[in-house]
N, C-alpha and C. Protein backbone atom coordinates (compact mmCIF):
# COMPACT_ATOMS: atom_id res chain seq x y z
N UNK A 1 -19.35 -179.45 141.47
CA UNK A 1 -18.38 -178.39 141.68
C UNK A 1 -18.79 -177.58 142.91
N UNK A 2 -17.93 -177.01 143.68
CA UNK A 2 -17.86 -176.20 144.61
C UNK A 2 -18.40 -175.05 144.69
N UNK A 3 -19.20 -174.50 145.18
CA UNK A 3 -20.12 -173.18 144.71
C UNK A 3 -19.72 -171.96 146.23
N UNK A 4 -19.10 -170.67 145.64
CA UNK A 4 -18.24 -169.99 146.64
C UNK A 4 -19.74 -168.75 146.83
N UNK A 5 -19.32 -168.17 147.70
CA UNK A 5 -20.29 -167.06 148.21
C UNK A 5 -19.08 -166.24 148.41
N UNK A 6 -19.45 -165.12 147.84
CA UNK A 6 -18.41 -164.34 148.10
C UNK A 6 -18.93 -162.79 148.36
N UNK A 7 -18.89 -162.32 149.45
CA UNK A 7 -19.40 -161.00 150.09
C UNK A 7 -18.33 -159.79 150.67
N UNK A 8 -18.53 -158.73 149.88
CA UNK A 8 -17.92 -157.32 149.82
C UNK A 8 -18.12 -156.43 151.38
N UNK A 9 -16.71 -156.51 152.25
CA UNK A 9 -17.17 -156.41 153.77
C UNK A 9 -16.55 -154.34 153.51
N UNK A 10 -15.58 -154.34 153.06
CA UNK A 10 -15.13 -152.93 152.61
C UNK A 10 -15.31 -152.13 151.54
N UNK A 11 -15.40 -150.74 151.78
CA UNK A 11 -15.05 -149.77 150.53
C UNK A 11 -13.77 -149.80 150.46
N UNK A 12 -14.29 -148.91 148.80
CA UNK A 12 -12.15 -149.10 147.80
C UNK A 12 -12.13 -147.38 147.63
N UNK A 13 -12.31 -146.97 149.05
CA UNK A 13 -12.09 -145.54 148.15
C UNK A 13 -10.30 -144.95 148.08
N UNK A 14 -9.52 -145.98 149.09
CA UNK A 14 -8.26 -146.15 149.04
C UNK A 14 -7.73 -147.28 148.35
N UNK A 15 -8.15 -147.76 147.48
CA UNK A 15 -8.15 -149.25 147.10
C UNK A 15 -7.63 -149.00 145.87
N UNK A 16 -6.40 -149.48 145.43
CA UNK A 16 -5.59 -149.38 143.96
C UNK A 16 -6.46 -149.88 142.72
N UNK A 17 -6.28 -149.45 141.97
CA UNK A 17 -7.24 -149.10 140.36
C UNK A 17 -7.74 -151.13 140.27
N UNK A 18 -6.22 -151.95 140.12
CA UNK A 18 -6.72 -152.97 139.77
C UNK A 18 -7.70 -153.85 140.57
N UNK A 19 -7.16 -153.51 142.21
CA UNK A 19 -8.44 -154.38 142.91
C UNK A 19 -9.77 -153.74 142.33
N UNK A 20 -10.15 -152.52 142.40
CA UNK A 20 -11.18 -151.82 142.38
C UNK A 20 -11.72 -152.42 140.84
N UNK A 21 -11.15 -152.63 139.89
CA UNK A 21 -11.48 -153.43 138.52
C UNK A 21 -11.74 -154.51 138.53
N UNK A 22 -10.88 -155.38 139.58
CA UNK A 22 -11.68 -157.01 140.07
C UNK A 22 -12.89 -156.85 141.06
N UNK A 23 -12.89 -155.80 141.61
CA UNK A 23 -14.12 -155.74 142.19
C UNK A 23 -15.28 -155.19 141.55
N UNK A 24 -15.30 -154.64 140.26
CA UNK A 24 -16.14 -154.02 139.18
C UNK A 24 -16.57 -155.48 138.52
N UNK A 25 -15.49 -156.27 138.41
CA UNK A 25 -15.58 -157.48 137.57
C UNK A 25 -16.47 -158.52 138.09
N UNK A 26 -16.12 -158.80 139.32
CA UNK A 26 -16.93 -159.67 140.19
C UNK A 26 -18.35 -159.25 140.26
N UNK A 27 -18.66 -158.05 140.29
CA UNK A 27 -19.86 -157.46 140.13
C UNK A 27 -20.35 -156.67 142.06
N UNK A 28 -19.03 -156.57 142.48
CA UNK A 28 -19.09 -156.06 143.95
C UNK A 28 -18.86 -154.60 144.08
N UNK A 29 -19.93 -153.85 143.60
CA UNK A 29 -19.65 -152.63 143.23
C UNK A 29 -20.05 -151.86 144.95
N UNK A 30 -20.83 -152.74 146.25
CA UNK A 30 -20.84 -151.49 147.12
C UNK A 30 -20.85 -152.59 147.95
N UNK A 31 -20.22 -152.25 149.84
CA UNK A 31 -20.38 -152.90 150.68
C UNK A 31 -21.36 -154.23 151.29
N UNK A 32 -21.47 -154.61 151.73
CA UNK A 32 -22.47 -155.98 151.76
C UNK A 32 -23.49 -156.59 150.32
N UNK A 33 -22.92 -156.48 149.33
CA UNK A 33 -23.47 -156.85 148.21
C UNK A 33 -22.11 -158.64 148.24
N UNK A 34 -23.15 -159.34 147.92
CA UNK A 34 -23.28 -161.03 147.89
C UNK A 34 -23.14 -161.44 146.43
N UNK A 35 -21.91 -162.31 145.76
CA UNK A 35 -22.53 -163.17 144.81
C UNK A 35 -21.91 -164.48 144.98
N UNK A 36 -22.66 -165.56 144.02
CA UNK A 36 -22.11 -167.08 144.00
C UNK A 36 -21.52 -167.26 143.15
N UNK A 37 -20.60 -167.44 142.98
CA UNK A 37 -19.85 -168.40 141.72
C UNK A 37 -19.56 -169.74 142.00
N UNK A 38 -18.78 -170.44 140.68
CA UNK A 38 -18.37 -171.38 141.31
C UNK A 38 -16.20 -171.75 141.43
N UNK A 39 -15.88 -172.29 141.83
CA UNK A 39 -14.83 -172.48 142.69
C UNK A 39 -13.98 -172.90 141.62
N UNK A 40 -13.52 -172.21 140.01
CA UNK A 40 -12.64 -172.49 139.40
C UNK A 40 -11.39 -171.39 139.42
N UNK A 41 -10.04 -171.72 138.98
CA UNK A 41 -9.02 -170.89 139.10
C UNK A 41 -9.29 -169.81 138.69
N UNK A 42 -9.85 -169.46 137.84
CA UNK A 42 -9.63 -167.59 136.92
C UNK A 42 -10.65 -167.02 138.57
N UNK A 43 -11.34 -168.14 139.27
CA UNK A 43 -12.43 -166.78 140.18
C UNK A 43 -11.34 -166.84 141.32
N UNK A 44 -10.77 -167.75 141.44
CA UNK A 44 -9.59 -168.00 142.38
C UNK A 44 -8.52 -166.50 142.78
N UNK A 45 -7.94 -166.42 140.94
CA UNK A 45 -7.48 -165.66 141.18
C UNK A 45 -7.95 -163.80 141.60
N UNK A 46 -9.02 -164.23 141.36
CA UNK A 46 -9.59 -162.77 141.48
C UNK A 46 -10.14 -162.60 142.80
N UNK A 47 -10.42 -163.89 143.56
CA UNK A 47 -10.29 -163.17 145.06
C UNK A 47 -9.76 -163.22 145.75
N UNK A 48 -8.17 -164.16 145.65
CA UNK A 48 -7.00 -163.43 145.69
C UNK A 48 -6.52 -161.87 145.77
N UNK A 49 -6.63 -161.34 144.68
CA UNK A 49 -6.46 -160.08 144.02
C UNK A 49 -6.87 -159.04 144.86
N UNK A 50 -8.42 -159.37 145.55
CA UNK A 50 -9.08 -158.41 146.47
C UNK A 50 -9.23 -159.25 147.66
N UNK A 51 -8.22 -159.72 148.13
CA UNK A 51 -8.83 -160.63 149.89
C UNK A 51 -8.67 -159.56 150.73
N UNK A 52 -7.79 -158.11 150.58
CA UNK A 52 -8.23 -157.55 151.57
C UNK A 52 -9.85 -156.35 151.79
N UNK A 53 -10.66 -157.04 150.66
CA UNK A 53 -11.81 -156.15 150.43
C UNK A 53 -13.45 -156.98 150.57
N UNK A 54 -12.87 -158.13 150.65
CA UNK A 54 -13.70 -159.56 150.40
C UNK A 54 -13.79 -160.58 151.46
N UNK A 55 -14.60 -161.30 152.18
CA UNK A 55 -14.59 -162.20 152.10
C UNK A 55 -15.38 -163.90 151.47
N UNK A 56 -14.98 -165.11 151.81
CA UNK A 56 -15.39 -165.98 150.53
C UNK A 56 -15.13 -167.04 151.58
N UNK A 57 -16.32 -168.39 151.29
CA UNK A 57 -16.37 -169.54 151.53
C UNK A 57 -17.30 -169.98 150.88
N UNK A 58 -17.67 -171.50 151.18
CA UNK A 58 -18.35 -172.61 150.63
C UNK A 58 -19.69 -172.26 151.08
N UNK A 59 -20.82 -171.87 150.45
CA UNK A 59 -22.30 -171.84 150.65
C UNK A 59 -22.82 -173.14 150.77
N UNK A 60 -23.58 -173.27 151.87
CA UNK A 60 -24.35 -174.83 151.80
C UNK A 60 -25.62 -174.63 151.37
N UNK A 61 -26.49 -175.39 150.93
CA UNK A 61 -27.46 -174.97 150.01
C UNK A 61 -28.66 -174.75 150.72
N UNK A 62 -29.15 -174.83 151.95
CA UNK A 62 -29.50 -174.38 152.83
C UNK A 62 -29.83 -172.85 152.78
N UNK A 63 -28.60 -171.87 153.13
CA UNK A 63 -28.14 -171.15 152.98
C UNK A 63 -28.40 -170.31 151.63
N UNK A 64 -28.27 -170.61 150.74
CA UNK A 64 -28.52 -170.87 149.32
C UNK A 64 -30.31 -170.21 148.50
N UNK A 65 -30.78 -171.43 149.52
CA UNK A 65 -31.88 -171.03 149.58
C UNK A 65 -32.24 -170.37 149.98
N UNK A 66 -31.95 -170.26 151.25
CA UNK A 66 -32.56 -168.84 152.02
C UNK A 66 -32.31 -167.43 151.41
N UNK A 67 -31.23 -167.23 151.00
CA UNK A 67 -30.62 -166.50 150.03
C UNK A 67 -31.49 -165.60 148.53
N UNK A 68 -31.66 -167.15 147.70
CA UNK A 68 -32.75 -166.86 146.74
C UNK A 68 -33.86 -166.34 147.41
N UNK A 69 -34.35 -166.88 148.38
CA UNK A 69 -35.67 -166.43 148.72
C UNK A 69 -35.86 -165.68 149.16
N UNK A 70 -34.86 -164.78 150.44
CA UNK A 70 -35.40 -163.71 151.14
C UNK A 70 -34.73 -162.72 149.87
N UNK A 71 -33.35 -162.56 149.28
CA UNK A 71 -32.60 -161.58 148.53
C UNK A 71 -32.57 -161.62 147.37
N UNK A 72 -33.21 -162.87 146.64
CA UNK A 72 -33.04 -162.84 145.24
C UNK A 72 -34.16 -161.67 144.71
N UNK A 73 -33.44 -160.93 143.25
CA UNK A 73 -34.53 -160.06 142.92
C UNK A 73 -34.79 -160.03 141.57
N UNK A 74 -35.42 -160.01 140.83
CA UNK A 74 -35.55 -160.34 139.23
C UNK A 74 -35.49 -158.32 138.83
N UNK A 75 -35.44 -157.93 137.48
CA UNK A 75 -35.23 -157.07 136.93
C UNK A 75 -36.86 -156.28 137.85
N UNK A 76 -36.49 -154.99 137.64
CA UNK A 76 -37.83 -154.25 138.34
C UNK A 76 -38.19 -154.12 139.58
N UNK A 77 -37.07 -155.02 140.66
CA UNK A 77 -36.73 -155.31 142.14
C UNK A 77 -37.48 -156.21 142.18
N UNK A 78 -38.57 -156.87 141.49
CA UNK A 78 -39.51 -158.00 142.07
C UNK A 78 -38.74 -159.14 142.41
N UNK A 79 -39.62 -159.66 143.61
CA UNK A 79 -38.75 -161.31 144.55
C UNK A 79 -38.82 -162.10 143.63
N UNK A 80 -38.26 -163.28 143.58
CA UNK A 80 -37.85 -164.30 143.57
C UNK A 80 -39.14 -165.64 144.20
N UNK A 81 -39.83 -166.04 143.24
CA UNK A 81 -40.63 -166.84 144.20
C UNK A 81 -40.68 -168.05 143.46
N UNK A 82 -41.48 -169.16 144.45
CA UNK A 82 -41.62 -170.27 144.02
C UNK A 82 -42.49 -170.37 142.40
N UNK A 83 -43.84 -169.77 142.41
CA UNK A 83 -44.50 -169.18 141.34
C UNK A 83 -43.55 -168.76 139.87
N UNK A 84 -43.01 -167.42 140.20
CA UNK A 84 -42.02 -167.84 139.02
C UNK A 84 -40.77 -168.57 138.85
N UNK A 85 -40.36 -169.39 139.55
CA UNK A 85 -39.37 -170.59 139.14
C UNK A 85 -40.34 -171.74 138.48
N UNK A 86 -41.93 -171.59 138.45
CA UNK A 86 -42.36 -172.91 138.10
C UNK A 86 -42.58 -172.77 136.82
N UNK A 87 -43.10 -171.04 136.32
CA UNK A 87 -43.52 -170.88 135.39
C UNK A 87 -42.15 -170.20 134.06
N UNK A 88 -41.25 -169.95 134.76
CA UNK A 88 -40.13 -169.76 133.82
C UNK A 88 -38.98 -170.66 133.55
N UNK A 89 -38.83 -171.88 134.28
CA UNK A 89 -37.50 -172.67 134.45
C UNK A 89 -39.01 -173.98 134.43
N UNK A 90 -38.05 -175.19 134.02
CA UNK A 90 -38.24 -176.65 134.55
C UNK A 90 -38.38 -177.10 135.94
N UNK A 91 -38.59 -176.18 136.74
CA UNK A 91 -38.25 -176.73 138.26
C UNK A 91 -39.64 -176.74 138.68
N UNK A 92 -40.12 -177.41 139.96
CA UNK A 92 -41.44 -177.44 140.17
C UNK A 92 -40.97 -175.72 141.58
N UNK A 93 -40.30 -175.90 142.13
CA UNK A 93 -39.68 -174.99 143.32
C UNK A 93 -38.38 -174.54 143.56
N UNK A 94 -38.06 -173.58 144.24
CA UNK A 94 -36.54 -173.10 144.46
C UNK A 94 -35.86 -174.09 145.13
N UNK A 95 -36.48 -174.89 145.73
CA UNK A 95 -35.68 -175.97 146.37
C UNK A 95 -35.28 -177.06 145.06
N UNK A 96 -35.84 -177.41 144.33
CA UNK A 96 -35.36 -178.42 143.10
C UNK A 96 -34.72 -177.67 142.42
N UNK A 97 -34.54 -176.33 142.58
CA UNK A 97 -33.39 -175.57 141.48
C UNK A 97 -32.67 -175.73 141.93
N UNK A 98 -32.00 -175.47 143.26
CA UNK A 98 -30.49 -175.18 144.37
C UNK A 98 -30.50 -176.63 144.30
N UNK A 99 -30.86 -177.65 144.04
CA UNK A 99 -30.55 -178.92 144.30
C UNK A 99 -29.91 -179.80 142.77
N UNK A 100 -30.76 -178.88 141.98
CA UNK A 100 -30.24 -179.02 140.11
C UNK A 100 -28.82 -178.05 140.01
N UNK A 101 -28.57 -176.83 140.62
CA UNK A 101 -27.37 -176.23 140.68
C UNK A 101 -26.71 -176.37 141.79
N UNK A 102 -26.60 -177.00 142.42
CA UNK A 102 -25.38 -178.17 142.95
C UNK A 102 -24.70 -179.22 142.51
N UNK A 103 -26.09 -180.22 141.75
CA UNK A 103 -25.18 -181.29 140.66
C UNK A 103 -24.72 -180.19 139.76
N UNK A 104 -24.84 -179.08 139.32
CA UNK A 104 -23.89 -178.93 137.86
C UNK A 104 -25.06 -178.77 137.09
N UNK A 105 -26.19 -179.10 137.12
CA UNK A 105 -27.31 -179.22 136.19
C UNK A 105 -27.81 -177.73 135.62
N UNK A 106 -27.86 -176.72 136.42
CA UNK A 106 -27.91 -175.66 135.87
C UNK A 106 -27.51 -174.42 136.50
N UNK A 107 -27.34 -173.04 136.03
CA UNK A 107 -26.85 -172.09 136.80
C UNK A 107 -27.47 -171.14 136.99
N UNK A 108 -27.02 -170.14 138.41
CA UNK A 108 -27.79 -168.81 138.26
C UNK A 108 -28.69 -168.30 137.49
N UNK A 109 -27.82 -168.00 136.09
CA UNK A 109 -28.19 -167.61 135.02
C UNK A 109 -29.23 -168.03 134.26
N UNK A 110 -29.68 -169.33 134.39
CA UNK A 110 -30.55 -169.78 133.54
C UNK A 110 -31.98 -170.00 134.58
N UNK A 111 -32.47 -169.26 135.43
CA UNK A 111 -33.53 -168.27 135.81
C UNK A 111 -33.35 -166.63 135.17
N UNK A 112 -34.39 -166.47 134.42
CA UNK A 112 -34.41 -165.62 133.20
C UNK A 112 -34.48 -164.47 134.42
N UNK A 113 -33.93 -163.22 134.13
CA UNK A 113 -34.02 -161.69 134.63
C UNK A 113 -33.60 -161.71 135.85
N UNK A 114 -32.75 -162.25 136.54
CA UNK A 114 -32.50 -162.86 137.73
C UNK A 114 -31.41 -161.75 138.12
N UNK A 115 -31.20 -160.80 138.73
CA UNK A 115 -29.85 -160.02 139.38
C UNK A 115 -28.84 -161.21 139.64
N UNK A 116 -27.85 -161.14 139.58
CA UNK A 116 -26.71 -162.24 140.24
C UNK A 116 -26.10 -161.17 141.28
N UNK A 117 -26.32 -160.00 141.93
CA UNK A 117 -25.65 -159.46 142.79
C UNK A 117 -27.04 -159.57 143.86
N UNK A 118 -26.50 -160.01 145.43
CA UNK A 118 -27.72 -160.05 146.35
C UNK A 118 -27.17 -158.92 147.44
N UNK A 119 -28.52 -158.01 147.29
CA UNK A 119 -27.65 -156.94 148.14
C UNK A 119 -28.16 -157.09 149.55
N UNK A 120 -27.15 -157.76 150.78
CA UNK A 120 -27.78 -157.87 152.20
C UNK A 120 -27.72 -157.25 153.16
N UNK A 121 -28.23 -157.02 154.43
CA UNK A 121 -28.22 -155.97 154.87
C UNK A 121 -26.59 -156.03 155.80
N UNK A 122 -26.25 -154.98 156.78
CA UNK A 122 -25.05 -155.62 157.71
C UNK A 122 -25.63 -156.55 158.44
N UNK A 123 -24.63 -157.05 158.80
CA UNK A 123 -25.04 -158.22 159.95
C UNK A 123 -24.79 -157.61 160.85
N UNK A 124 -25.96 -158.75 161.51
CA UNK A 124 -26.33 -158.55 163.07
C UNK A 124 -25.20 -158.79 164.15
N UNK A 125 -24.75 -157.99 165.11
CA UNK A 125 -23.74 -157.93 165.72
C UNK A 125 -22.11 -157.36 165.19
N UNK A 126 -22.43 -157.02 163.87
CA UNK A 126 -21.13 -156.48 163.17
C UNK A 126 -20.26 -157.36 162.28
N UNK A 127 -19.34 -156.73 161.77
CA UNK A 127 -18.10 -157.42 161.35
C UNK A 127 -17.73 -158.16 162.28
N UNK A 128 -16.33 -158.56 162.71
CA UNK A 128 -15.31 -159.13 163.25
C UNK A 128 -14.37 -158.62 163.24
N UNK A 129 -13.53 -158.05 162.74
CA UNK A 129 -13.02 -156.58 162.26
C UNK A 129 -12.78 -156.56 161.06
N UNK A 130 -12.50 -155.14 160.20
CA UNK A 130 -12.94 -155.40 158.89
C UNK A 130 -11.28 -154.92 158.62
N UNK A 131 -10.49 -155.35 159.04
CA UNK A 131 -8.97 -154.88 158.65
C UNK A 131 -7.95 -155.76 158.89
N UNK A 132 -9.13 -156.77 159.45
CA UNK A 132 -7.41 -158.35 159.72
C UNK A 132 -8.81 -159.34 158.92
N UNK A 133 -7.63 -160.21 158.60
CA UNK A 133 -7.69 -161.73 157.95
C UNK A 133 -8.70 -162.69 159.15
N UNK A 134 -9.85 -163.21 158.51
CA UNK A 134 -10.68 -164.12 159.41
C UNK A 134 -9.79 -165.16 160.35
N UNK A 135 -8.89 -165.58 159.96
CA UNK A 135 -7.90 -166.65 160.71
C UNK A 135 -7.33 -165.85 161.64
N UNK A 136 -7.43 -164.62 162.07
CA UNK A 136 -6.82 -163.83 163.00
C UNK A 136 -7.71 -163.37 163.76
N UNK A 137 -8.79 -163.63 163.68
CA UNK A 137 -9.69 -163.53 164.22
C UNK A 137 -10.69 -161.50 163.70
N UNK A 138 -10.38 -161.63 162.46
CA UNK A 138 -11.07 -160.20 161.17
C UNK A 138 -12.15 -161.18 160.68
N UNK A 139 -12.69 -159.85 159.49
CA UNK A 139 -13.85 -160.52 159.01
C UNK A 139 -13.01 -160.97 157.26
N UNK A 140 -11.76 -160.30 157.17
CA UNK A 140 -11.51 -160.41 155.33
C UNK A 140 -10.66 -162.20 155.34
N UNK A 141 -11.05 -161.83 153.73
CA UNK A 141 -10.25 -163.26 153.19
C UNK A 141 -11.10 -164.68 153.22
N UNK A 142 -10.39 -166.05 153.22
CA UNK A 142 -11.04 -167.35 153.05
C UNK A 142 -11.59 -167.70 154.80
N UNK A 143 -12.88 -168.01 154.76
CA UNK A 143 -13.40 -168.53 156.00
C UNK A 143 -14.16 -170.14 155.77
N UNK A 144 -14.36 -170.59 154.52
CA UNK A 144 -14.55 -171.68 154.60
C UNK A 144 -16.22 -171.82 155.00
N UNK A 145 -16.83 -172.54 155.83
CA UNK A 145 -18.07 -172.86 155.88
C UNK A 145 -18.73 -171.96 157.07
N UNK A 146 -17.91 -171.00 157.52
CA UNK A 146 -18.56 -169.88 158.48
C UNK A 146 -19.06 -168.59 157.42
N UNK A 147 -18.90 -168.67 156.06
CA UNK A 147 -19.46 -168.20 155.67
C UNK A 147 -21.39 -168.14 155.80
N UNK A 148 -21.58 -169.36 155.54
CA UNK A 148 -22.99 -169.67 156.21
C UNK A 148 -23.71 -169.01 157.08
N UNK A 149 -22.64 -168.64 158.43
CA UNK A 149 -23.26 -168.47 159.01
C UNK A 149 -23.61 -166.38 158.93
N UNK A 150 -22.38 -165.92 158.45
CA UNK A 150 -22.18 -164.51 157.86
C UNK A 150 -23.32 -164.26 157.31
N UNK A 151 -23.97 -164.93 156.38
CA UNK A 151 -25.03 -164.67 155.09
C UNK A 151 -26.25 -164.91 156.23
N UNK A 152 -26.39 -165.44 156.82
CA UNK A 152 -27.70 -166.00 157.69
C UNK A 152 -28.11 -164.28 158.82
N UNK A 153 -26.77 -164.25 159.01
CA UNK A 153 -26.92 -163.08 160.11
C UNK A 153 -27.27 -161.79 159.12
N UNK A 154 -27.05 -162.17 157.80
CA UNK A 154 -27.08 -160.61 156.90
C UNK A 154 -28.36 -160.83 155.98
N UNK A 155 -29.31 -161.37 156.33
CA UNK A 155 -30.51 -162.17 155.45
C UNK A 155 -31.05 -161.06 156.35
């Protein structure tokens, strides 16, 4: 299955009750805060709902990794390391996990105390603009595999 990255480029302080509730839902409670899901209709419709607050593409696992490793944070702010993926999960490293949650084999979630929200910094060189659609050359809405490169600049 398809695994989306989906990163919060705006505030909702003008933002109607229900986006602001799909954005509570998603778990995108403040600007440059990051999560992954994966690419079924109910998440479909919900970033739909907020494309003008959001944007979303395909994470390559690359990416992924880098991700877990520089931003992942377990309960208490502590990182994310190879050490405890060996000693809490089946995996020998973070790289055999992102490679087990790509087949489908396991999720986020099942690294115990794990935040699922990655909070990154702005990126380097800015938005794109944060008030038109990426196909128009903005930063909101579907961008597809330039997401990658968004998350890399915000690591």
């Amino acid at each position: 299955m398809v695994k989306l990255a989906v990163v919060r480029v705006r505030g909702g302080v003008r933002a109607r009750e229900d986006v602001r509730a799909t954005l509570r839902m998603l778990g995108l409670t403040r600007v440059n805060h990051c999560i992954v899901i994966d690419d079924d209709p109910s998440f479909r419709g919900m970033l739909q709902k907020a494309k003008d607050y959001i944007t979303w593409g395909e994470i390559g696992r690359d990416t992924l990794e880098d991700l877990l490793r520089e931003r992942g944070r377990l309960e208490g702010g502590k990182r994310l390391t190879d050490e405890y993926i060996r000693s809490n999960t089946k995996f020998s490293s973070l790289r055999e996990f992102v490679d087990a949650f790509y087949r489908g084999e396991v999720k986020l979630s099942d690294i115990p105390r794990l935040k699922k929200v990655f909070r990154l910094h702005p990126p380097s060189k800015g938005y794109e603009a944060t008030k038109r659609p990426f196909r128009t050359g903005g930063s909101l809405g579907y961008r597809g595999g330039a997401i990658n490169d968004l998350i890399s600049r915000m690591i």
